[in-house]
Protein backbone atom coordinates (compact mmCIF):
# COMPACT_ATOMS: atom_id res chain seq x y z
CA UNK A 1 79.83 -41.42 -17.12
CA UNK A 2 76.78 -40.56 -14.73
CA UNK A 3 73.59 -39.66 -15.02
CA UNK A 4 73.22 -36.09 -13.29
CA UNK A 5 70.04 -34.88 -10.81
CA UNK A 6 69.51 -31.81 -9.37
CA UNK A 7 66.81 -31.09 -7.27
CA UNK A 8 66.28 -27.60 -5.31
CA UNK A 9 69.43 -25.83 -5.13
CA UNK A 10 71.89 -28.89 -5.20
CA UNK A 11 72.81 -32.00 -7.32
CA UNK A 12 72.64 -35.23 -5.98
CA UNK A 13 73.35 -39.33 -6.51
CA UNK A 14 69.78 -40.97 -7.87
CA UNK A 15 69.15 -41.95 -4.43
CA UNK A 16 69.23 -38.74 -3.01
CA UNK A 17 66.80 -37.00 -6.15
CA UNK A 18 63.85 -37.61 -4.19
CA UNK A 19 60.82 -34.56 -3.84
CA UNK A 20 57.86 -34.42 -0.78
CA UNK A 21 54.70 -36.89 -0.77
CA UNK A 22 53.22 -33.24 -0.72
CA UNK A 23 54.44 -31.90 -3.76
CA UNK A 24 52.07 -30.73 -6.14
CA UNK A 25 53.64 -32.11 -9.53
CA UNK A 26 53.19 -35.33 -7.71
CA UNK A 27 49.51 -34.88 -6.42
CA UNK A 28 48.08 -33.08 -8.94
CA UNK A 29 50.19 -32.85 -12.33
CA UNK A 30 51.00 -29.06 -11.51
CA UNK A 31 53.88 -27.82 -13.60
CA UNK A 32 55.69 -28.02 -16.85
CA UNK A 33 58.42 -29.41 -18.03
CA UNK A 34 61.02 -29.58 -21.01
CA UNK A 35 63.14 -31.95 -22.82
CA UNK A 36 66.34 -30.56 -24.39
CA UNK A 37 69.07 -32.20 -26.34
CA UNK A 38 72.77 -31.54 -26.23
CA UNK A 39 75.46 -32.40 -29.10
CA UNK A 40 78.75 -32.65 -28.40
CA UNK A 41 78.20 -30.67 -25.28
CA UNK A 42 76.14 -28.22 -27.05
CA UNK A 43 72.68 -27.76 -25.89
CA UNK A 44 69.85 -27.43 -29.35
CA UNK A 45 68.73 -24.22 -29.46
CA UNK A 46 68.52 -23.96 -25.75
CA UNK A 47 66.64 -20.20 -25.92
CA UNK A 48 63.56 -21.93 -28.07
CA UNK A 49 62.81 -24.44 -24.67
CA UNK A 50 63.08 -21.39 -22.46
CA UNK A 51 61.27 -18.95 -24.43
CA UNK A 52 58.25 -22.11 -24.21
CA UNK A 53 59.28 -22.70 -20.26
CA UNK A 54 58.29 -19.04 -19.55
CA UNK A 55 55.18 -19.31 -21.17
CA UNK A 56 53.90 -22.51 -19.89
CA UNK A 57 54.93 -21.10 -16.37
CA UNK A 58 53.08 -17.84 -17.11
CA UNK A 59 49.80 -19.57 -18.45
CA UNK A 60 49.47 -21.59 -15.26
CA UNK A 61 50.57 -18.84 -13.01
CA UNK A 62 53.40 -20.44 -11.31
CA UNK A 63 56.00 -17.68 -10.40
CA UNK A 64 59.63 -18.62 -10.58
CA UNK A 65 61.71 -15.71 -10.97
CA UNK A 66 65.41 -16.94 -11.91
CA UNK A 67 64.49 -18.81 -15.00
CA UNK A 68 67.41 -17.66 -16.51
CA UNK A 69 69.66 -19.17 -13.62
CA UNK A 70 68.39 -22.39 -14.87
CA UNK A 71 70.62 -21.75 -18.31
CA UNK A 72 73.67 -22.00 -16.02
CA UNK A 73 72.30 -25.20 -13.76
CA UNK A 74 71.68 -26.95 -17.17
CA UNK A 75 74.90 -26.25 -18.61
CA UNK A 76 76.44 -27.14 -15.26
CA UNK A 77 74.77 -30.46 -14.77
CA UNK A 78 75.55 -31.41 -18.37
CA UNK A 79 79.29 -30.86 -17.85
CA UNK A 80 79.08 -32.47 -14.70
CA UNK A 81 77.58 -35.65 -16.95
CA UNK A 82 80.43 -35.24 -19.15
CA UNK A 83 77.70 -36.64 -22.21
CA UNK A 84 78.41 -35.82 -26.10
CA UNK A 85 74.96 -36.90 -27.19
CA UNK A 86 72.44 -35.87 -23.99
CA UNK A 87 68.71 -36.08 -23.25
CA UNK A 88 67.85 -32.91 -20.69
CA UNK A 89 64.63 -33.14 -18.43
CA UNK A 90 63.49 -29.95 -16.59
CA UNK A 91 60.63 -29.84 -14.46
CA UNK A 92 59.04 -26.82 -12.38
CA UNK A 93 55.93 -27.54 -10.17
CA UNK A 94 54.05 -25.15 -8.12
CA UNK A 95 55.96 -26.46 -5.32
CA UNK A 96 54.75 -28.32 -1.57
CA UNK A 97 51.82 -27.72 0.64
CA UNK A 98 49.08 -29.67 2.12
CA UNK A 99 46.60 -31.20 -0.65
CA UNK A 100 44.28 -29.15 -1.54
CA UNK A 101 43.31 -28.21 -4.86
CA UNK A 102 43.24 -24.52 -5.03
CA UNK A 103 47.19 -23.70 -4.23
CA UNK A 104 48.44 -21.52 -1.72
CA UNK A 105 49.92 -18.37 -2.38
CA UNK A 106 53.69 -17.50 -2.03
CA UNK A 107 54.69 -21.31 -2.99
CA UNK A 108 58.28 -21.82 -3.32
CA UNK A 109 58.20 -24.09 -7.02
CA UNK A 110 60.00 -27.59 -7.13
CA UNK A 111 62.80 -27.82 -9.45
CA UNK A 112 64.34 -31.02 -10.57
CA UNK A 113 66.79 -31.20 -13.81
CA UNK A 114 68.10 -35.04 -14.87
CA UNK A 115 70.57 -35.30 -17.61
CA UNK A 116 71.71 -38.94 -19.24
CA UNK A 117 73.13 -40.27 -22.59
CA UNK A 118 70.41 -39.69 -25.24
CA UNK A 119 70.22 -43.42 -26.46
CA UNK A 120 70.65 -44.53 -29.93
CA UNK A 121 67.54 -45.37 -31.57
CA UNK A 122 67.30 -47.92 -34.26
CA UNK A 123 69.28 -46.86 -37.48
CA UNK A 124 66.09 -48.94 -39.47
CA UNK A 125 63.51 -46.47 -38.16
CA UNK A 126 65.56 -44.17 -40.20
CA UNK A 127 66.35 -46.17 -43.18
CA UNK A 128 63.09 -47.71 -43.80
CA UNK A 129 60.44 -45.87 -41.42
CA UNK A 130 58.70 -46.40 -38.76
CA UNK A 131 55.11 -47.41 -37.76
CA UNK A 132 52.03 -45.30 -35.97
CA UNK A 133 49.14 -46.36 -34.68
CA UNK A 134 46.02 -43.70 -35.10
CA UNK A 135 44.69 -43.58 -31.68
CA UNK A 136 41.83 -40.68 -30.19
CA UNK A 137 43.05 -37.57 -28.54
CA UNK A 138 41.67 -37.69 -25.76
CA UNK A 139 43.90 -34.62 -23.96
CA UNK A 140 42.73 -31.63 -22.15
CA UNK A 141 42.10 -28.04 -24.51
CA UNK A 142 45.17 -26.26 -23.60
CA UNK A 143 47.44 -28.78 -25.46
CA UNK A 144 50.04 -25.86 -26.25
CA UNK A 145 51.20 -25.63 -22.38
CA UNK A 146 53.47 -28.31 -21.74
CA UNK A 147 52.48 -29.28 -18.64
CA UNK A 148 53.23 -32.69 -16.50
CA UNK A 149 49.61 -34.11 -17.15
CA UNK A 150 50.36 -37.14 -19.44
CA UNK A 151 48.06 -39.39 -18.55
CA UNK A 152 46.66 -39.59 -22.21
CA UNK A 153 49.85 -39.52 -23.76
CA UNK A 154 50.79 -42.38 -21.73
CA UNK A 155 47.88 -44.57 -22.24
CA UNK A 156 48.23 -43.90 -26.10
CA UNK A 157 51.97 -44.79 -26.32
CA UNK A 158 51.54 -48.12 -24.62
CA UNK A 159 48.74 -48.86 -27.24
CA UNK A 160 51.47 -47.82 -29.76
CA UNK A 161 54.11 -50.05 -28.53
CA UNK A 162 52.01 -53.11 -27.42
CA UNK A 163 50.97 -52.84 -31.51
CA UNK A 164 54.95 -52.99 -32.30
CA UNK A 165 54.62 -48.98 -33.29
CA UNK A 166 56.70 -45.71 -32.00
CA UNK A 167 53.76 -43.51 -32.03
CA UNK A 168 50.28 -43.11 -32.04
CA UNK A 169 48.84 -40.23 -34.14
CA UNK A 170 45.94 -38.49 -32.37
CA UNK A 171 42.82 -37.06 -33.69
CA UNK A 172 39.75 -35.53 -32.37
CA UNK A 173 36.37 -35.21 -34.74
CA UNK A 174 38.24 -36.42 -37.87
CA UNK A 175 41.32 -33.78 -37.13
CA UNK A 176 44.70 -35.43 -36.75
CA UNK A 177 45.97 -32.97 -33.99
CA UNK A 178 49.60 -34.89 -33.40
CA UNK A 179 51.27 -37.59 -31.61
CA UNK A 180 51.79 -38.73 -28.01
CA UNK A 181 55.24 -37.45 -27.97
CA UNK A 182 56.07 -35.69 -30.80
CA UNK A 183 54.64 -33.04 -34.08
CA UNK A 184 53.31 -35.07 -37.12
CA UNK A 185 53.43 -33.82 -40.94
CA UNK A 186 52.18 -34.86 -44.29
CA UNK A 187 53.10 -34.68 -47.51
CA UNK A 188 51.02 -34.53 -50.68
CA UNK A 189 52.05 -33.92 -54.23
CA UNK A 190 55.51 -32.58 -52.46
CA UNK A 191 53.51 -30.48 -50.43
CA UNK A 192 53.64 -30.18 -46.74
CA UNK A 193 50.98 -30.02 -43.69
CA UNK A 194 50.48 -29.66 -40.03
CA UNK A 195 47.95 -28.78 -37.64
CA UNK A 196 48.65 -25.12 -36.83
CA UNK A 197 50.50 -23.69 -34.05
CA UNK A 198 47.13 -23.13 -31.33
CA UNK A 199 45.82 -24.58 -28.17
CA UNK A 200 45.22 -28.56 -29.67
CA UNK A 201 48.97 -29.09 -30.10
CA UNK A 202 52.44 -28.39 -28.48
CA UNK A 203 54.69 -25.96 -30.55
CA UNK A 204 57.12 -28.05 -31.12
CA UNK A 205 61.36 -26.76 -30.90
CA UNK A 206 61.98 -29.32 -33.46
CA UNK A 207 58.73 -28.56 -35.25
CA UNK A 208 59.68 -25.40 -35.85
CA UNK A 209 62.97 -25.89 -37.03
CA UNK A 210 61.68 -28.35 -39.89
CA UNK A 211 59.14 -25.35 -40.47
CA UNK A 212 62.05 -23.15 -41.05
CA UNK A 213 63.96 -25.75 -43.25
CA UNK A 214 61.33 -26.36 -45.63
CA UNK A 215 60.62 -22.57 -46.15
CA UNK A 216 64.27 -21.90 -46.59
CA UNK A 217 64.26 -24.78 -49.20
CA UNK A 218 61.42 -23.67 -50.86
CA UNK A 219 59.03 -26.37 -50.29
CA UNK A 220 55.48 -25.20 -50.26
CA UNK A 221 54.32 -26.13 -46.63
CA UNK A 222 50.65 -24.75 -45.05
CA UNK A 223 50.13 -24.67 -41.55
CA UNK A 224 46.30 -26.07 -41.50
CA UNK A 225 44.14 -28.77 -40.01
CA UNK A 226 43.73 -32.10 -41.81
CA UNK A 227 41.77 -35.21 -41.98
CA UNK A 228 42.55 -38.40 -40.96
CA UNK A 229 41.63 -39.48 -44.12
CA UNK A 230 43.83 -37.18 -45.58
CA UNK A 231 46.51 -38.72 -43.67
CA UNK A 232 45.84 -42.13 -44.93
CA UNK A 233 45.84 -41.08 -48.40
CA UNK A 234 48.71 -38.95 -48.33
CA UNK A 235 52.47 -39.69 -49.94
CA UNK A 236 54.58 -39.27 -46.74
CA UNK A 237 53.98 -38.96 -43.38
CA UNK A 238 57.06 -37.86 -40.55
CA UNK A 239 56.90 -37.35 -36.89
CA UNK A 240 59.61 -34.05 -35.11
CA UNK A 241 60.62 -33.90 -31.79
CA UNK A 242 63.65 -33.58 -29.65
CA UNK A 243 64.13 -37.21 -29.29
CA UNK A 244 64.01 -38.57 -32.58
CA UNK A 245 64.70 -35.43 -34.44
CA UNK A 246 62.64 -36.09 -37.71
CA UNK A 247 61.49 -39.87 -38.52
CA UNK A 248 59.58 -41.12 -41.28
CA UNK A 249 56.47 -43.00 -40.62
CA UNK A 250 56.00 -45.30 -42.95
CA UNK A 251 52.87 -47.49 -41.87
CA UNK A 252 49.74 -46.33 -40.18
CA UNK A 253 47.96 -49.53 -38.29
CA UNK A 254 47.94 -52.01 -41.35
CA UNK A 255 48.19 -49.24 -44.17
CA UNK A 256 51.28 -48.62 -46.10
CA UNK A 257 52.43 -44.89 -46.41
CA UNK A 258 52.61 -43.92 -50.27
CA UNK A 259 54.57 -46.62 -51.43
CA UNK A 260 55.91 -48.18 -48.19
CA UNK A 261 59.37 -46.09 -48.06
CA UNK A 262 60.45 -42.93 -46.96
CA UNK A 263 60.18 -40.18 -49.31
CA UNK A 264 62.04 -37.65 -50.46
CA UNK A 265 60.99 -34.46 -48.74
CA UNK A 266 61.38 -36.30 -45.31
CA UNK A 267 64.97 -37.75 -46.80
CA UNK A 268 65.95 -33.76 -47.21
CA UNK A 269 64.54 -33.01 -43.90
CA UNK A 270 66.28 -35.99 -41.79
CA UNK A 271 69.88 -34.68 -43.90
CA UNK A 272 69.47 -30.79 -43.48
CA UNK A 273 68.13 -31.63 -39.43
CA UNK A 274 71.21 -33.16 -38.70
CA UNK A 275 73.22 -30.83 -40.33
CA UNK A 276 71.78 -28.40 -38.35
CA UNK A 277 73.44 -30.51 -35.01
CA UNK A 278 76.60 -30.72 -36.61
CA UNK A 279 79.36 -28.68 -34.91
C-alpha cells in the first residue's frame, strides 16, 4: 500500500509533492500543522485537530476559508492509502510570494496532507517504560499554536535520542512545561499533574482525552505547574500524544522513576486509551 500526498488541489506520487523555493512555510516557518491518527480507517477524534487547526490559523492570521473541505481530502487520501493503522500530516502555510518578512495580503495558503502506515513502536516501551532526558525549553511564548517552527523541538529530540531516550522533558525556570513531541504527567500518591492548558504548552488531542479518562475514573488529577524536582521525586511519570498514545517513562537521565516500572495509574490509562481506539 502507498503512502498518499496531496498538495494544492490534487494528489500526487512523492516525486511530484514538491512546494515553491518561495513558499513561506519553507522560508520562514509560517503555518501550522497537525498530526492525526486513523484506526481501522477511522480517523481519532478528527473534530478535536480541527477545532485546534482553526485556532492556530486564526492566531496567526492566515485565512483559509474551506477548512472543513479538508475533512473530506483527509478522508479521501486515507482511503486512497488503503492504511488500518495511519499517521496523518496536515500542513497550511501562508502560502508563496517574494521573501520578505511582513506577508502580502490576499495570499493564497499552501496545503500539503501526507498519509503512511503509523509504524509499530517497540512493545518494551510499553511493557517496561521508556526513558527522557530533561532538557531546557528553549521555545518561543506562544507554545499553544502549533505552528511549523520546530527548531527547538528538533534540537532537543536529537539530544534525547543520541542519549538512547524517546523524549526530552522541557522546563523553563524550574517549571517542567512538556516534551519535544508530546504532553507529560506525573503522578504522586495516585495523584495526577500537568502544566495547565495556556500559552507554554500545546493542548494536546491525546492530552485531553487522558484528562477526560482520569476524571471519569475518578482519579484526582490538578491541572497546575510543577517542579522539576517534583518530577524527579514523583511515583510515575507518562508522556500523551498522537503517536505513542500514552507511554510510561520510566527513567529520567540516570534516575529511576518510583521504583523503575510502570505504575498503575499509567497501566489504567495505556488499557482505557486503547479501548477508546477500539472499533
Amino acid at each position: 500500500m502507498p503512502d498518499i500526498y496531496y498538495v494544492n488541489g490534487r494528489f500526487t506520487e512523492p516525486e511530484g509533492a514538491v512546494i515553491s523555493v518561495e513558499d513561506r512555510g519553507f522560508l520562514f516557518g509560517d503555518g501550522v500543522y497537525e498530526v492525526l491518527r486513523a484506526y481501522g480507517q477511522h480517523i481519532f477524534r478528527i473534530d478535536e485537530h480541527f477545532k485546534r487547526l482553526s485556532q492556530g490559523l486564526e492566531a496567526i492570521n492566515i485565512f483559509y476559508e474551506p477548512v472543513s473541505e479538508l475533512k473530506s481530502l483527509i478522508l479521501e487520501a486515507l482511503r486512497r492509502s488503503g492504511y488500518d493503522a495511519a499517521l496523518i500530516y496536515l500542513q497550511i502555510t501562508r502560502g508563496i510570494a517574494k521573501r520578505a518578512h511582513v506577508p502580502q495580503k490576499g495570499m493564497q495558503p499552501t496545503v500539503v496532507i501526507m498519509v503512511c502506515e503509523a509504524p509499530a513502536l517497540p512493545a518494551e516501551l510499553f511493557r517496561n517504560g521508556a526513558k527522557a532526558i530533561l532538557y531546557p525549553d528553549l521555545r518561543w511564548a506562544k507554545c499553544h499554536i502549533k505552528t511549523i517552527q520546530l527548531l527547538p523541538n528538533t534540537i532537543a529530540l536529537t539530544q534525547a535520542h543520541a542519549e538512547s531516550a524517546v523524549e526530552a522533558i522541557m522546563h523553563k525556570n524550574g517549571i517542567v512545561t512538556e516534551c519535544g513531541s508530546s504532553n507529560v504527567f506525573i503522578v504522586k500518591n495516585k495523584k495526577v499533574k500537568t502544566h495547565p492548558a495556556d500559552e507554554a504548552i500545546l493542548h494536546g488531542v491525546s492530552r485531553k482525552t487522558v484528562l477526560e479518562i482520569l476524571r471519569n475514573q475518578e482519579v484526582p488529577v490538578l491541572e497546575e505547574e510543577f517542579t522539576v524536582e517534583e518530577l524527579l521525586e514523583c511515583d510515575e511519570v507518562f508522556i500523551t500524544s498522537t503517536r505513542v498514545e500514552v507511554m510510561p517513562i520510566t527513567k529520567i537521565d540516570d534516575k529511576p522513576v518510583g521504583n523503575g516500572n510502570p505504575g498503575q495509574i499509567t497501566a489504567m490509562l495505556m488499557e482505557e486509551f486503547r479501548r477508546l481506539t477500539v472499533g
